[in-house]
Protein backbone atom coordinates (compact mmCIF):
# COMPACT_ATOMS: atom_id res chain seq x y z
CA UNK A 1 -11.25 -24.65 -17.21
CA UNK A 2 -13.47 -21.94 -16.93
CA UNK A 3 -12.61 -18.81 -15.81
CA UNK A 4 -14.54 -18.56 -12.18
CA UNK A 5 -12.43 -22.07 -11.25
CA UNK A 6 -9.32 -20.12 -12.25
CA UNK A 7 -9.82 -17.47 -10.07
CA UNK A 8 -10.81 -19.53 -7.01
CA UNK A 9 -7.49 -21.90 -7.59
CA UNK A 10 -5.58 -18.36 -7.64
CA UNK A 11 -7.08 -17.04 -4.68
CA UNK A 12 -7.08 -20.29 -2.84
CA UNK A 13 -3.57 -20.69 -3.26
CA UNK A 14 -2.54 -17.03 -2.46
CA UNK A 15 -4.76 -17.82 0.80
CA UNK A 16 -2.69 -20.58 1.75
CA UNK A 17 0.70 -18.74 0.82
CA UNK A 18 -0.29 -15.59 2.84
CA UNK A 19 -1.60 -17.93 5.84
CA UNK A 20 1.52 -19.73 5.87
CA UNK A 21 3.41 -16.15 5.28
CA UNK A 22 1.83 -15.24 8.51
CA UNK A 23 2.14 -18.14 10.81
CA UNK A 24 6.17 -17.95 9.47
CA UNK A 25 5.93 -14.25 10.47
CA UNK A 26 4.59 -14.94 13.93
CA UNK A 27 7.04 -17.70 14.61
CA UNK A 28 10.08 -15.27 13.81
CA UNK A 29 9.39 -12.12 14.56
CA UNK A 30 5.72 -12.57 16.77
CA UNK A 31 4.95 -10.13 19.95
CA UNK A 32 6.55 -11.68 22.91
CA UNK A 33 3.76 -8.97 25.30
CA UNK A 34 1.30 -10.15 23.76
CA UNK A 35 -0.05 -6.83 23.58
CA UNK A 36 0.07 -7.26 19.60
CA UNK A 37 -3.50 -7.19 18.36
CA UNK A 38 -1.83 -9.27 14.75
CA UNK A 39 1.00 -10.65 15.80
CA UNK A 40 0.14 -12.10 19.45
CA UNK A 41 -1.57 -15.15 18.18
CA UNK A 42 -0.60 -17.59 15.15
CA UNK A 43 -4.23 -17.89 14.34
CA UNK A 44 -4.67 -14.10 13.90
CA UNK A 45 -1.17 -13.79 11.92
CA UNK A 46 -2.00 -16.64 9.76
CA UNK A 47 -5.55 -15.42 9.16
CA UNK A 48 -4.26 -11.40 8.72
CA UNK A 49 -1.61 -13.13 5.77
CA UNK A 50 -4.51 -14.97 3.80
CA UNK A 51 -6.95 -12.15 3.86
CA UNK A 52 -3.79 -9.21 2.67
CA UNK A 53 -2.50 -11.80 0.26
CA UNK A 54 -6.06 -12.54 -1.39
CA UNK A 55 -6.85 -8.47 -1.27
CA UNK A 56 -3.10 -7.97 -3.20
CA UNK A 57 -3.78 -10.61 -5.67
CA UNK A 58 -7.46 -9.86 -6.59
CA UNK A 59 -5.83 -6.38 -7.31
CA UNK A 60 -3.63 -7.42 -10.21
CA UNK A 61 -6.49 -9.97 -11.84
CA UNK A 62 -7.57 -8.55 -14.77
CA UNK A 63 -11.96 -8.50 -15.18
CA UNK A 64 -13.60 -10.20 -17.50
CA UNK A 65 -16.60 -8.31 -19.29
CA UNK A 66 -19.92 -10.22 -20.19
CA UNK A 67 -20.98 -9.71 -23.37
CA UNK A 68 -25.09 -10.61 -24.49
């Protein structure tokens, strides 16, 4: 497995972690005023997990140099 397919399998499944961490957020704890720009909507909770979750995990990947 090279490693660009390793990296897209980890990011793809801390996406679906952080998406599902968000929808679980919004179900529990949500914004009942809907005033709650993150929070109002499952969509936009779901969507702010995936994108937090991919930025935290492409933090603590390590880069690979090239070498010619």
């Amino acid at each position: 497995m090279t490693a660009n397919k390793k990296q897209i399998i980890i990011l793809s499944v801390a996406g679906l972690l952080g998406a599902a961490t968000g929808f679980v957020y919004w179900y529990y704890v949500g914004c009942n005023s809907g005033s709650c720009a993150i929070t109002s909507s499952p969509v936009n909770s779901s969507i702010y997990g995936a994108v937090m979750s991919i930025l935290l995990v492409n933090v603590f990947q390590k880069e690979t140099a090239k070498t010619q």
